[in-house]
C-alpha atoms as a PDB file:
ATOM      1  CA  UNK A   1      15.060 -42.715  -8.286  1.00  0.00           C
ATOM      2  CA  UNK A   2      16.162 -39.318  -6.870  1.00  0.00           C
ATOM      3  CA  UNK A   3      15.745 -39.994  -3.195  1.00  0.00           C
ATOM      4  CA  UNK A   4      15.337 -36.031  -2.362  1.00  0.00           C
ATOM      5  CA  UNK A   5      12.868 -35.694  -4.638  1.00  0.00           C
ATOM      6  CA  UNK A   6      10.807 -39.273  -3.382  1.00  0.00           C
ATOM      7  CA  UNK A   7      11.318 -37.717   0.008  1.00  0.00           C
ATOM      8  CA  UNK A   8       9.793 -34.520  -0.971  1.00  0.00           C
ATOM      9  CA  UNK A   9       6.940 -36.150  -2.274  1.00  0.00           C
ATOM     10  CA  UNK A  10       6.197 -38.300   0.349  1.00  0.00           C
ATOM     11  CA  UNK A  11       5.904 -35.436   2.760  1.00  0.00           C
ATOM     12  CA  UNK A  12       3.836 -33.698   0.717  1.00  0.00           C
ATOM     13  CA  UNK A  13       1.450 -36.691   0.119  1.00  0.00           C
ATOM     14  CA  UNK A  14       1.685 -37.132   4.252  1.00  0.00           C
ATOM     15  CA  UNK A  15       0.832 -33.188   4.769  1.00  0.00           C
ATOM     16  CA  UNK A  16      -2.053 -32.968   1.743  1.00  0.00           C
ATOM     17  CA  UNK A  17      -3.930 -36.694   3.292  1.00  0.00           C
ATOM     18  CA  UNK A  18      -3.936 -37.692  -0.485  1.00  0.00           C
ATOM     19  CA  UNK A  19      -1.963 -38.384  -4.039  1.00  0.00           C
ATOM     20  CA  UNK A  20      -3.858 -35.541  -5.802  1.00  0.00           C
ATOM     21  CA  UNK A  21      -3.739 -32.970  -3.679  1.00  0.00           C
ATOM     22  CA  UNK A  22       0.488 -33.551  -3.028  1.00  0.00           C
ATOM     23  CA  UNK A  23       0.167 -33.627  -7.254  1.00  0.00           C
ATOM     24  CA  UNK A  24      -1.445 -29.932  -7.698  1.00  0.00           C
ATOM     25  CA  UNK A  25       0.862 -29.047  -5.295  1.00  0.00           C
ATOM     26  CA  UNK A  26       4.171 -30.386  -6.858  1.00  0.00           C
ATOM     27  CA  UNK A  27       2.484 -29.547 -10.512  1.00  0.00           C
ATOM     28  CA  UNK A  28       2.851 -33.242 -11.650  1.00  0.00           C
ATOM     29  CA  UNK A  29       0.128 -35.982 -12.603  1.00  0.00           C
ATOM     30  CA  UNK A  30      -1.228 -38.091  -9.828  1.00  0.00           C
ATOM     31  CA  UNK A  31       0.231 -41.579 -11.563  1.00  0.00           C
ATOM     32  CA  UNK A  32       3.735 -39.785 -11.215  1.00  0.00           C
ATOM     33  CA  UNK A  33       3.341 -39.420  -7.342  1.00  0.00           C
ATOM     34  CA  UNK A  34       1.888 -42.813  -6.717  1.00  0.00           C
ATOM     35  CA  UNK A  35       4.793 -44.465  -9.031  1.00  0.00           C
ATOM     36  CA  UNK A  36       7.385 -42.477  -6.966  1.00  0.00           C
ATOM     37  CA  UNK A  37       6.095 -43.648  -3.722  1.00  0.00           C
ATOM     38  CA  UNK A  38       5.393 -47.262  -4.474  1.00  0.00           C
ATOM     39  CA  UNK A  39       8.735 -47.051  -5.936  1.00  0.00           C
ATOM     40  CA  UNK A  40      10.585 -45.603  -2.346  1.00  0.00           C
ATOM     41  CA  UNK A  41       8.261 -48.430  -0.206  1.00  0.00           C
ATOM     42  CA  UNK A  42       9.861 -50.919  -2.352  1.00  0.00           C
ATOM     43  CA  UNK A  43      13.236 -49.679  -2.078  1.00  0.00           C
ATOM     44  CA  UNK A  44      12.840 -49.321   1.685  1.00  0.00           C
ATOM     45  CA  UNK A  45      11.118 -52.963   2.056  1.00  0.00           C
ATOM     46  CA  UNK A  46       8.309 -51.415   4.403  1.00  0.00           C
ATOM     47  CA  UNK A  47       4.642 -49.729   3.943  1.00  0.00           C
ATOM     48  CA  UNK A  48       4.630 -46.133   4.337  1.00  0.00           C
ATOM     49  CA  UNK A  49       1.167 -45.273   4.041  1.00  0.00           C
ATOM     50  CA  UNK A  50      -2.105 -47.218   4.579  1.00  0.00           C
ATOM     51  CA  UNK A  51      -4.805 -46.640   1.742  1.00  0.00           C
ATOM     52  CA  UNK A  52      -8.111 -47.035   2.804  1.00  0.00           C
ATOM     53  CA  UNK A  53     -11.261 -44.925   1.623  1.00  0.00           C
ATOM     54  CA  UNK A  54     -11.062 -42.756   4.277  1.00  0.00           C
ATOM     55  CA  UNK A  55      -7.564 -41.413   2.634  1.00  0.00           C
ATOM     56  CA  UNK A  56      -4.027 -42.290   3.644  1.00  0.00           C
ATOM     57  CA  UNK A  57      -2.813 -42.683   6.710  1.00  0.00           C
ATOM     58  CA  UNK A  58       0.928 -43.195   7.308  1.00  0.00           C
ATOM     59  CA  UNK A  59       2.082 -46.384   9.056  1.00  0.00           C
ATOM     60  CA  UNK A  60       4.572 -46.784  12.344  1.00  0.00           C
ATOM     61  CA  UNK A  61       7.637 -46.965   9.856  1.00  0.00           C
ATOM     62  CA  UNK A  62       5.675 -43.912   7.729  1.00  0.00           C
ATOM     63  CA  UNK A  63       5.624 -41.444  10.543  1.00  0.00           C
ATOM     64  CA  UNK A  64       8.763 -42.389  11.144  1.00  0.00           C
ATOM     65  CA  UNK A  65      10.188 -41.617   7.845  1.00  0.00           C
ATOM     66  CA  UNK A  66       8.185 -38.572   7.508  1.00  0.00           C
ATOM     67  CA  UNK A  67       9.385 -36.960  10.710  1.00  0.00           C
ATOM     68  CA  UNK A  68      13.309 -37.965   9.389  1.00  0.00           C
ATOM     69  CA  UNK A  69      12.575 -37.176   5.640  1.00  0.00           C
ATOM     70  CA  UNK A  70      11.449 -33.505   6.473  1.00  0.00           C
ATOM     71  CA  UNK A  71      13.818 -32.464   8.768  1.00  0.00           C
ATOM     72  CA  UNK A  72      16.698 -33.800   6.628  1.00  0.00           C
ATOM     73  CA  UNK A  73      14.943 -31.335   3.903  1.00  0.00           C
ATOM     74  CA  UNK A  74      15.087 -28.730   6.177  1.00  0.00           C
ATOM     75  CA  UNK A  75      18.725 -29.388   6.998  1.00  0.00           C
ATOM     76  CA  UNK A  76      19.994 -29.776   3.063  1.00  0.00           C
ATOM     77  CA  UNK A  77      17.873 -26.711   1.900  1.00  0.00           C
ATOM     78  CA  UNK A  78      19.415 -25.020   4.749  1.00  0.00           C
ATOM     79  CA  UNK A  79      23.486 -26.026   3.900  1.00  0.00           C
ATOM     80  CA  UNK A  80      22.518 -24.862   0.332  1.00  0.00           C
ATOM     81  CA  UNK A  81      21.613 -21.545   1.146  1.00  0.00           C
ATOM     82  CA  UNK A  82      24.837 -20.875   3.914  1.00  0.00           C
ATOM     83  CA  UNK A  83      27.089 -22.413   1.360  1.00  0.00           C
ATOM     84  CA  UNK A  84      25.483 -20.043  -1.327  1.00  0.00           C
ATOM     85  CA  UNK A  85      25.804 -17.089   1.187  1.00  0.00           C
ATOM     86  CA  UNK A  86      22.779 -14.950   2.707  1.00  0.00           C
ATOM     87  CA  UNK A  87      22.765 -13.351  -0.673  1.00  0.00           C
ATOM     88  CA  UNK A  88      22.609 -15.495  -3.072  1.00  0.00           C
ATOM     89  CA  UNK A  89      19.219 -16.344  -4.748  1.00  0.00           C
ATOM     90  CA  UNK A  90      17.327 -18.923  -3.332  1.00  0.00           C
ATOM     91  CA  UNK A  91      15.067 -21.667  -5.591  1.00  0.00           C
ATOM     92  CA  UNK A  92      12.823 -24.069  -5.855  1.00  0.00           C
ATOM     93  CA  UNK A  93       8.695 -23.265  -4.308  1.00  0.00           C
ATOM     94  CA  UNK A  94       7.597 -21.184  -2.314  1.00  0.00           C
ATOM     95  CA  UNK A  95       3.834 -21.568  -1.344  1.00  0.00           C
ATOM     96  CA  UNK A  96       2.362 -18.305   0.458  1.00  0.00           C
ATOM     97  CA  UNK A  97      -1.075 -17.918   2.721  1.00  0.00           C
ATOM     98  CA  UNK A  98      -1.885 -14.258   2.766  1.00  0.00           C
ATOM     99  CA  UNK A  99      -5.455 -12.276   2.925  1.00  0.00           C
ATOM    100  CA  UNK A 100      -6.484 -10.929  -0.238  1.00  0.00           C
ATOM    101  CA  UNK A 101      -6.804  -7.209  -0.023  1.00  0.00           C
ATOM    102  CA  UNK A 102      -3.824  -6.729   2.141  1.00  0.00           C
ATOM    103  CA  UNK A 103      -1.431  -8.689  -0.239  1.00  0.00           C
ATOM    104  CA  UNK A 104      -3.180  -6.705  -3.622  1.00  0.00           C
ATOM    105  CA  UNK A 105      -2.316  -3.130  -1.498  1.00  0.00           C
ATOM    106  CA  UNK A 106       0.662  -4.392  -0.049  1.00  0.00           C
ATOM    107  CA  UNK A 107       2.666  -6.863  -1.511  1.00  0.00           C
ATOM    108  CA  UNK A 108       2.385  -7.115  -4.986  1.00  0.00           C
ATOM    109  CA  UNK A 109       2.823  -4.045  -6.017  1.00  0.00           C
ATOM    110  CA  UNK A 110       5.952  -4.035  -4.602  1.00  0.00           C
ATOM    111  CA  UNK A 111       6.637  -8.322  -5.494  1.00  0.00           C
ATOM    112  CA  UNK A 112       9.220  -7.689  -8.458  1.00  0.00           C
ATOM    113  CA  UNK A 113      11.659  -6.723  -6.357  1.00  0.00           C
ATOM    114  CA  UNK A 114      11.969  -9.878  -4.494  1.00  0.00           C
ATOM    115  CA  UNK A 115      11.012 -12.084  -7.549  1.00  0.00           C
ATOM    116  CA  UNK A 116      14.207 -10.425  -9.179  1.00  0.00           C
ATOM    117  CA  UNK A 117      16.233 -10.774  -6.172  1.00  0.00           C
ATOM    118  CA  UNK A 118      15.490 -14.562  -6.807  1.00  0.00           C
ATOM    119  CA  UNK A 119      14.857 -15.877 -10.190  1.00  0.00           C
ATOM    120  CA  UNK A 120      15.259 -18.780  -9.554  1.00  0.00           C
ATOM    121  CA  UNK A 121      12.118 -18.899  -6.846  1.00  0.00           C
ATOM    122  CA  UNK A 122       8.703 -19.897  -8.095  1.00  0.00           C
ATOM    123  CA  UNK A 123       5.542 -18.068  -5.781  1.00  0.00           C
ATOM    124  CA  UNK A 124       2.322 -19.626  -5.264  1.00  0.00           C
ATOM    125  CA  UNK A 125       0.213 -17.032  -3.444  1.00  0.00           C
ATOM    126  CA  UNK A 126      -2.955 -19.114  -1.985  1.00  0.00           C
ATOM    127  CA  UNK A 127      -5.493 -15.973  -1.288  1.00  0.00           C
ATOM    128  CA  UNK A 128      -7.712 -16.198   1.400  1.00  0.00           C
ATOM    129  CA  UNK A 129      -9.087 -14.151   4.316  1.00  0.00           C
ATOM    130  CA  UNK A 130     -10.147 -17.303   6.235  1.00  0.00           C
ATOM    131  CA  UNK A 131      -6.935 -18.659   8.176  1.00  0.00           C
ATOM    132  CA  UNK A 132      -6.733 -21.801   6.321  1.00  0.00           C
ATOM    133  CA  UNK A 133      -4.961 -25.215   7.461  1.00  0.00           C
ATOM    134  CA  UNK A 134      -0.852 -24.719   6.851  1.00  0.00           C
ATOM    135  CA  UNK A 135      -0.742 -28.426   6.300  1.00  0.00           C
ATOM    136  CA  UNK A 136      -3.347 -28.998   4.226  1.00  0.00           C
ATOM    137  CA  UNK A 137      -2.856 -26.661   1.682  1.00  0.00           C
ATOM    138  CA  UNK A 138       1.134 -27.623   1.783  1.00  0.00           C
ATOM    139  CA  UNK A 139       1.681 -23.634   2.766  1.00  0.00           C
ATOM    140  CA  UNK A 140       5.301 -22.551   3.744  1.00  0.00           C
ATOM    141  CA  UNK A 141       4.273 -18.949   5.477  1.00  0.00           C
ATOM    142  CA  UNK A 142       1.279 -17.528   6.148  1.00  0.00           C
ATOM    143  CA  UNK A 143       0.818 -13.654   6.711  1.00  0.00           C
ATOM    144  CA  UNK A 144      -1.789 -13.012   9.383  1.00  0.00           C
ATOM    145  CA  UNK A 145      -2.951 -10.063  11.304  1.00  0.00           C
ATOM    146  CA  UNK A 146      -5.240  -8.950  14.391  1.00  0.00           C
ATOM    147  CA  UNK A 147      -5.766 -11.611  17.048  1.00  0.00           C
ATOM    148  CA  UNK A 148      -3.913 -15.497  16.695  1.00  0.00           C
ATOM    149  CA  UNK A 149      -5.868 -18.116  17.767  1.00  0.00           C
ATOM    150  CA  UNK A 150      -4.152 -20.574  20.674  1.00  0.00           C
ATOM    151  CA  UNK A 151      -3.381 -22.758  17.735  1.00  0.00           C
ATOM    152  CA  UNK A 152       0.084 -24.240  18.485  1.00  0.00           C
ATOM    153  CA  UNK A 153       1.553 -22.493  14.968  1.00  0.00           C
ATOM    154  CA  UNK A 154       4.993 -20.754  15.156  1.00  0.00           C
ATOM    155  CA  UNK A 155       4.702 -16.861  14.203  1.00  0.00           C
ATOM    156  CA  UNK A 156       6.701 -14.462  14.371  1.00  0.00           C
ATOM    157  CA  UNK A 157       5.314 -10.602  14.529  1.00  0.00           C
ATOM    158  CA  UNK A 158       6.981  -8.645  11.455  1.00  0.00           C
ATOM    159  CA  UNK A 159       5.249  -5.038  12.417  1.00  0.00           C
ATOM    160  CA  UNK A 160       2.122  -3.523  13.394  1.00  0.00           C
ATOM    161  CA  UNK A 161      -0.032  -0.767  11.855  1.00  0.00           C
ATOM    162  CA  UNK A 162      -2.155   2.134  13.080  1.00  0.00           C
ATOM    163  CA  UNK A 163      -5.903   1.926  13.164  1.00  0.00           C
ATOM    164  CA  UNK A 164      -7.559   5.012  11.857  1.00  0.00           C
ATOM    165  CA  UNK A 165     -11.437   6.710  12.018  1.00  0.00           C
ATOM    166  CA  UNK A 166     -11.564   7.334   7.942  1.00  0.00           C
ATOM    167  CA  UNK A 167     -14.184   8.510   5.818  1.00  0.00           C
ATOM    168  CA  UNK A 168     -14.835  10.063   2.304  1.00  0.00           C
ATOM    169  CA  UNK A 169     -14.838  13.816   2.388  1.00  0.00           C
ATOM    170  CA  UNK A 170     -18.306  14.002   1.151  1.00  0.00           C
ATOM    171  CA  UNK A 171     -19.496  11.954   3.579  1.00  0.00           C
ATOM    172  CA  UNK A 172     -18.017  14.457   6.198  1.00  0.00           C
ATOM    173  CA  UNK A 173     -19.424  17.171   4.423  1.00  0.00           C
ATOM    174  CA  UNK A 174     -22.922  15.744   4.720  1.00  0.00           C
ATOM    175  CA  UNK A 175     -22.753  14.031   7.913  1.00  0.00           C
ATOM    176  CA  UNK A 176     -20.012  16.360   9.947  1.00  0.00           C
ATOM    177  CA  UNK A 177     -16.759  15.313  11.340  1.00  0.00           C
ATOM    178  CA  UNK A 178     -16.218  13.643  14.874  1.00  0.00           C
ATOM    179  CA  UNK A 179     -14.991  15.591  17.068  1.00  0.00           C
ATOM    180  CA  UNK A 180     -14.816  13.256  20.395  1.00  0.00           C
ATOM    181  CA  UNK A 181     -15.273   8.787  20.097  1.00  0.00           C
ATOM    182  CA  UNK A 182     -18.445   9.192  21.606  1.00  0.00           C
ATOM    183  CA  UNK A 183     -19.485  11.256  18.542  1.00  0.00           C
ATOM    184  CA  UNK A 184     -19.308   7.899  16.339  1.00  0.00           C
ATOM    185  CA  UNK A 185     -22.773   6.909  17.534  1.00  0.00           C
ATOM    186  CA  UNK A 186     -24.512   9.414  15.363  1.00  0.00           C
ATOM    187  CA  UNK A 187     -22.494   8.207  12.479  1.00  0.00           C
ATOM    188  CA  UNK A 188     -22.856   5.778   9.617  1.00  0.00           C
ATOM    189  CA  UNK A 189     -20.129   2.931   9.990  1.00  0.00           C
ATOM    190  CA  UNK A 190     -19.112   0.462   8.076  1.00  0.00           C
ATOM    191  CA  UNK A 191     -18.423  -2.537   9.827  1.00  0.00           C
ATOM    192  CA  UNK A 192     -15.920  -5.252   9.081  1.00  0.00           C
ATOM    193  CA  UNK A 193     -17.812  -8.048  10.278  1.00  0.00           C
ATOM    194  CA  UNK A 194     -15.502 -11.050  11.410  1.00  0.00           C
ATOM    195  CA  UNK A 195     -17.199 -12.789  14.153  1.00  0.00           C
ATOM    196  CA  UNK A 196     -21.369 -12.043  13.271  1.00  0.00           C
ATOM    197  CA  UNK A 197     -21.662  -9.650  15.764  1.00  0.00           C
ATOM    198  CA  UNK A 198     -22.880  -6.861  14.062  1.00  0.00           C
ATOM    199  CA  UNK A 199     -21.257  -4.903  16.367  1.00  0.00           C
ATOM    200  CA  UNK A 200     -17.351  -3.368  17.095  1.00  0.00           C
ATOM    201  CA  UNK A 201     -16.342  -2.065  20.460  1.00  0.00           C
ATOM    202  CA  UNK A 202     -13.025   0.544  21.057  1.00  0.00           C
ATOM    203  CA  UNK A 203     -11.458   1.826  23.017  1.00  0.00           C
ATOM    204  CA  UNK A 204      -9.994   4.998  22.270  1.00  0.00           C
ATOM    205  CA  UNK A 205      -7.182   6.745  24.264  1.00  0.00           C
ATOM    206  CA  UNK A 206      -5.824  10.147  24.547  1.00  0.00           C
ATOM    207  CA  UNK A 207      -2.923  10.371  27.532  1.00  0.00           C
ATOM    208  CA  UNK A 208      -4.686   8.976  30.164  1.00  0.00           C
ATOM    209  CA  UNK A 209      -8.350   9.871  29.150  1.00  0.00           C
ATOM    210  CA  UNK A 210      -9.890   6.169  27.938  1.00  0.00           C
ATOM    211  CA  UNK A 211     -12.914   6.333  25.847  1.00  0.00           C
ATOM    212  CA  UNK A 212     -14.817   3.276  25.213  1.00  0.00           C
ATOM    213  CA  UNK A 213     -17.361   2.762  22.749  1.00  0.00           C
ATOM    214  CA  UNK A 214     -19.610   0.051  20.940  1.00  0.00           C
ATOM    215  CA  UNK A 215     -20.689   1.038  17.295  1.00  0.00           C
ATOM    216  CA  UNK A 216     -23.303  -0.359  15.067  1.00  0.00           C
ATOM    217  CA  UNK A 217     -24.223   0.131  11.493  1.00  0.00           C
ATOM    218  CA  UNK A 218     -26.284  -0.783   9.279  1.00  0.00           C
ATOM    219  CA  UNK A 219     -23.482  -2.105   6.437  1.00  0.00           C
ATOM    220  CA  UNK A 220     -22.065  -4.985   7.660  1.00  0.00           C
ATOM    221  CA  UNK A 221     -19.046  -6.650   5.468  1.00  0.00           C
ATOM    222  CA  UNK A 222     -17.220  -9.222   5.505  1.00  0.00           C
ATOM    223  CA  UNK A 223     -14.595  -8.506   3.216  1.00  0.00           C
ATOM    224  CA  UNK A 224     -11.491  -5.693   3.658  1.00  0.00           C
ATOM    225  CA  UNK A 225     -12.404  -4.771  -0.079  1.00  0.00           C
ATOM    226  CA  UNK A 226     -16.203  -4.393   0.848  1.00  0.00           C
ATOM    227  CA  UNK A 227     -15.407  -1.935   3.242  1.00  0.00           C
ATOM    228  CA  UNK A 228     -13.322  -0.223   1.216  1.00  0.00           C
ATOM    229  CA  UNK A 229     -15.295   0.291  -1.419  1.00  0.00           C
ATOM    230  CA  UNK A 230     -18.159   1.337   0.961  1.00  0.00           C
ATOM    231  CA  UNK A 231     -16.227   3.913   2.093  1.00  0.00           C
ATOM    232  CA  UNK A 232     -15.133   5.443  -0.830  1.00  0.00           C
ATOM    233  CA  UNK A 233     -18.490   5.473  -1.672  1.00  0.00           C
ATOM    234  CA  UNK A 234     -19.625   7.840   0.874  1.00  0.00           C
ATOM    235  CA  UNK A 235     -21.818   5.034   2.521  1.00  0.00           C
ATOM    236  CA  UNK A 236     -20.141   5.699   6.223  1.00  0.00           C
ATOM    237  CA  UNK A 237     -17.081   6.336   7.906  1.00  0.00           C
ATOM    238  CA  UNK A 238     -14.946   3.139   9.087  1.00  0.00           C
ATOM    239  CA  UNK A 239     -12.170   2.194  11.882  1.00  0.00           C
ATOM    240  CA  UNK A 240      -9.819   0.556   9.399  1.00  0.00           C
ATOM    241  CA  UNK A 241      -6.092  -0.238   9.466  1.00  0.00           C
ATOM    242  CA  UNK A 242      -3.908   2.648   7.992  1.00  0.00           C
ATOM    243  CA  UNK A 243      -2.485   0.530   5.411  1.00  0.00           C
ATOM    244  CA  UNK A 244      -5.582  -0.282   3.908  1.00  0.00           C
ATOM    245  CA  UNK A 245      -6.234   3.472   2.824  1.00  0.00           C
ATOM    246  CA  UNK A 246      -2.636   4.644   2.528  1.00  0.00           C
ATOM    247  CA  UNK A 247      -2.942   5.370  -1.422  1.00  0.00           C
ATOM    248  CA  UNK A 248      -6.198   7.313  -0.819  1.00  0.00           C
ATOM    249  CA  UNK A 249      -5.268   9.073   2.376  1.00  0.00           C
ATOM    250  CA  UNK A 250      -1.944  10.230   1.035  1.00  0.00           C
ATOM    251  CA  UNK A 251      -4.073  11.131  -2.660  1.00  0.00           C
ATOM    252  CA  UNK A 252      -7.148  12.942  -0.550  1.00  0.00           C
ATOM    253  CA  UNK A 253      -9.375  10.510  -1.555  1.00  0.00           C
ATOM    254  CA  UNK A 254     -10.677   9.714   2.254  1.00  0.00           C
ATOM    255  CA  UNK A 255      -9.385  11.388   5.225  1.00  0.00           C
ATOM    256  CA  UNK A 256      -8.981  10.815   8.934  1.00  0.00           C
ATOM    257  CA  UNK A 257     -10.897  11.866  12.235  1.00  0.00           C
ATOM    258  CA  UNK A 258     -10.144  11.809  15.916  1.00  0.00           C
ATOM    259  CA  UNK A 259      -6.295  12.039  15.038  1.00  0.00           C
ATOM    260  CA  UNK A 260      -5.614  13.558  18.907  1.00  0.00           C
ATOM    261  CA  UNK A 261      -7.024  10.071  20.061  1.00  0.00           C
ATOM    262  CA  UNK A 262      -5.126   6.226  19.615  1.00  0.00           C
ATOM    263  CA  UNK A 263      -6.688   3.038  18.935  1.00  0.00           C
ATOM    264  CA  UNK A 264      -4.823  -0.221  19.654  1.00  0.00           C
ATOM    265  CA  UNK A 265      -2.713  -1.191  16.664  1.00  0.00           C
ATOM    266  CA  UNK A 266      -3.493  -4.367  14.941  1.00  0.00           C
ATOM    267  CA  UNK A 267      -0.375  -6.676  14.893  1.00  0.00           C
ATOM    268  CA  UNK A 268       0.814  -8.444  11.798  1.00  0.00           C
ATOM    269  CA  UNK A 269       2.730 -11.522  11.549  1.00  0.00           C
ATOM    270  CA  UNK A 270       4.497 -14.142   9.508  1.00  0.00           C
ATOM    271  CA  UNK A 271       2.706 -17.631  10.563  1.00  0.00           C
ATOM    272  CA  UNK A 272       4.827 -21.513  10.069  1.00  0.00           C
ATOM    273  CA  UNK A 273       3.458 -24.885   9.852  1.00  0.00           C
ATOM    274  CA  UNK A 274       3.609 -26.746  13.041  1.00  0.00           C
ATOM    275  CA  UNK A 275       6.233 -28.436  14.053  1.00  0.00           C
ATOM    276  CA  UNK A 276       8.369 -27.438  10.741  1.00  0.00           C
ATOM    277  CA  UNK A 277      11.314 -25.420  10.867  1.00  0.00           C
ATOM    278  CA  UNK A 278      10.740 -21.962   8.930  1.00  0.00           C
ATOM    279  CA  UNK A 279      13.283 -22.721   5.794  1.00  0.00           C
ATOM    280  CA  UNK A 280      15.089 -20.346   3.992  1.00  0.00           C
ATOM    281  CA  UNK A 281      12.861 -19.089   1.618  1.00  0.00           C
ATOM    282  CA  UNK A 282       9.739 -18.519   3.975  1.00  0.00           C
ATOM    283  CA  UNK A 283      11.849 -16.557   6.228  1.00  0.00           C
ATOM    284  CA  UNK A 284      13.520 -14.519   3.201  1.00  0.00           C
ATOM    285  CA  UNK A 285       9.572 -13.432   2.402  1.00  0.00           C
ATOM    286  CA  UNK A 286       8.935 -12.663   6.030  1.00  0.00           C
ATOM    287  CA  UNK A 287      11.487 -10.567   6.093  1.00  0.00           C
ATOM    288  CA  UNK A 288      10.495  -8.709   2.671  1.00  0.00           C
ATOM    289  CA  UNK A 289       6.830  -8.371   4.028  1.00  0.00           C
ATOM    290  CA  UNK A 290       8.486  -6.757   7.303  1.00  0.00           C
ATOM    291  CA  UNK A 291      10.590  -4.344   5.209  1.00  0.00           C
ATOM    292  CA  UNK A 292       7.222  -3.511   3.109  1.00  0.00           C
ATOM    293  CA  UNK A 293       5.598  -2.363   5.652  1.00  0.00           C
ATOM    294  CA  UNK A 294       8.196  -0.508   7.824  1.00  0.00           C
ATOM    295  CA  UNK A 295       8.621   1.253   4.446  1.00  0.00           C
ATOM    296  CA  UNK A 296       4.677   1.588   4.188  1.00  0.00           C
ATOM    297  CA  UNK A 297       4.282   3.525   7.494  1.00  0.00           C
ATOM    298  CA  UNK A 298       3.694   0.182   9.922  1.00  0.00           C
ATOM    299  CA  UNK A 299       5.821   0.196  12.988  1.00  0.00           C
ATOM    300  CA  UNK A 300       8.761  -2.557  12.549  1.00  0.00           C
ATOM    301  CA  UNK A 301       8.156  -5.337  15.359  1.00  0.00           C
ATOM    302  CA  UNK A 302      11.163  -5.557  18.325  1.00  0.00           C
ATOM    303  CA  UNK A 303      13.882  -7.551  18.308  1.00  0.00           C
ATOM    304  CA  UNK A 304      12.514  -9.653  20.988  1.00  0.00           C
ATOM    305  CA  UNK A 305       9.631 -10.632  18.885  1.00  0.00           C
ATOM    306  CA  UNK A 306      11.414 -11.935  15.537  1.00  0.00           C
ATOM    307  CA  UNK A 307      12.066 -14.977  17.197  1.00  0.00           C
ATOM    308  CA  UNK A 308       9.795 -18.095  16.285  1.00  0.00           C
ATOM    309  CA  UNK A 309       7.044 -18.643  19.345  1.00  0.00           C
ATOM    310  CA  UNK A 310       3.904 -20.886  19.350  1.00  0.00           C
ATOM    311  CA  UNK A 311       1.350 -18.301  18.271  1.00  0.00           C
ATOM    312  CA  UNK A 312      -1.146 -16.641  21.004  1.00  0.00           C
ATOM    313  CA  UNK A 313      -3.541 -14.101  21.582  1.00  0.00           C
ATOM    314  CA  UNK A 314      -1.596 -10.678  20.698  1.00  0.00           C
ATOM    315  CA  UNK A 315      -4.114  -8.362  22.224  1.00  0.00           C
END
């Protein structure tokens, strides 16, 4: 039995709660996962896990193991990589979290270059706008942006990107063009509708002249594509991150309004299961994301903010 590999598997069962899940993730058959860990309880002489309907729960001497097993992981994939050198190809899995029309603008364009930096790494990129459970979906680095919930994860802010009043030209054609935030409230916008609310409030600033403002519309989305689309559309104007209109703002395709005036820039960041160590390979895609969007136009994050923190509200 290849005792890295059991390990591997047993954390994996541990973080997924069951034998099928840790099997889609590992891209084996369930029978294959249950042999391996019967096989590493009896070579151990203890119970790992208790199976009950309810799922699996791992014993004393389970947690135990688990907590040893994954930081010994850590530690070897680790050695490999510093005996390799910084840049030297890593391998094995790398399983990524990211929302779905930032990583289509964003990253994979732009993905080849860091698959060929490291054929020998295999990418599963999990799409989702919701912020799904790390654990449970056996992610190694999630990219986030906006607000982070009080939620105990590690992240680490790669960059941040303007916010920008942009509309189609027709639509400024037919409906004018701002010329002051307060303007807005004779305008169609397109809202991005996270929380239900129906409703988005700014401030806008200009020196030290603040501006605040609460904007309705009538198109509520809840999508980054949605809006998008609405937008090029000539359906209404929208307060949208720069990055998610760089193509068609650089092409003429939309344009921007209130330039003399600043929003608050929404932060992005690289997000690690709890209590893991960020390995090798999720930091090496971190730290491509970050370069992506310095080279993108997105301010590059401080030096005192690269460093691994519990995550918290960012603004």
């Amino acid at each position: 039995m290849d005792r890295l590999a059991a390990m591997e598997a047993f954390i994996r069962v541990v973080d997924a709660g069951s034998f099928s899940a840790a099997a889609k993730q590992m891209r084996v058959g369930q029978p294959a996962i249950s042999k391996t860990i019967a096989q590493l309880e009896e070579r151990l002489g203890v119970r790992l896990l208790l199976r009950s309907t309810r799922g699996l729960t791992p014993t004393e001497a389970g947690r135990a193991f688990y907590e040893r097993a994954k930081r010994s992981l850590e530690e070897v994939d680790e050695a490999e990589h510093a005996a390799r050198g910084a840049a030297t190809a890593l391998s094995g899995r790398l399983r990524v979290g990211a929302p779905v029309t930032f990583t289509r603008l964003m990253v994979i364009p732009r993905l080849g270059a860091f698959l060929a930096a490291h054929p020998a790494l295999d990418i599963d990129i999990v799409l989702d706008d919701r912020p799904i459970d790390l654990i449970e979906e056996g992610i190694d680095v999630a990219l986030r942006m906006g607000q982070l919930p009080d939620s105990g994860l590690a992240a680490r802010r790669i960059g941040e990107c303007r916010r920008l009043v942009i509309g189609a030209p027709g639509y400024f054609a037919a409906q004018g063009v701002p010329r002051a935030p307060v303007d807005l409230l004779s305008h169609q916008v397109v809202i991005h509708e996270l929380r239900g609310s129906g409703r988005s409030a700014w401030t806008f600033r200009r020196g030290e002249e603040q501006a605040p403002i609460v904007v309705g519309g009538r198109l509520r989305i809840s999508a980054a594509e949605g809006v998008r689309e609405s937008v090029l559309a000539g359906l209404g104007l929208a307060i949208a991150s720069e990055w998610m209109f760089a193509g068609e703002l650089a092409s003429g395709a939309v344009v921007s309004a209130l330039d003399d005036w600043q929003l608050p820039p929404v932060g992005l960041w690289a997000v690690f299961p709890t209590g893991r160590q960020a390995g090798a390979k999720a930091r090496a895609f971190a730290d491509f994301v970050e370069r992506l969007l310095a080279s993108g136009g997105c301010a590059q994050s401080s030096p005192d903010s690269s460093a691994i923190l519990p995550s918290r509200s960012t603004e």
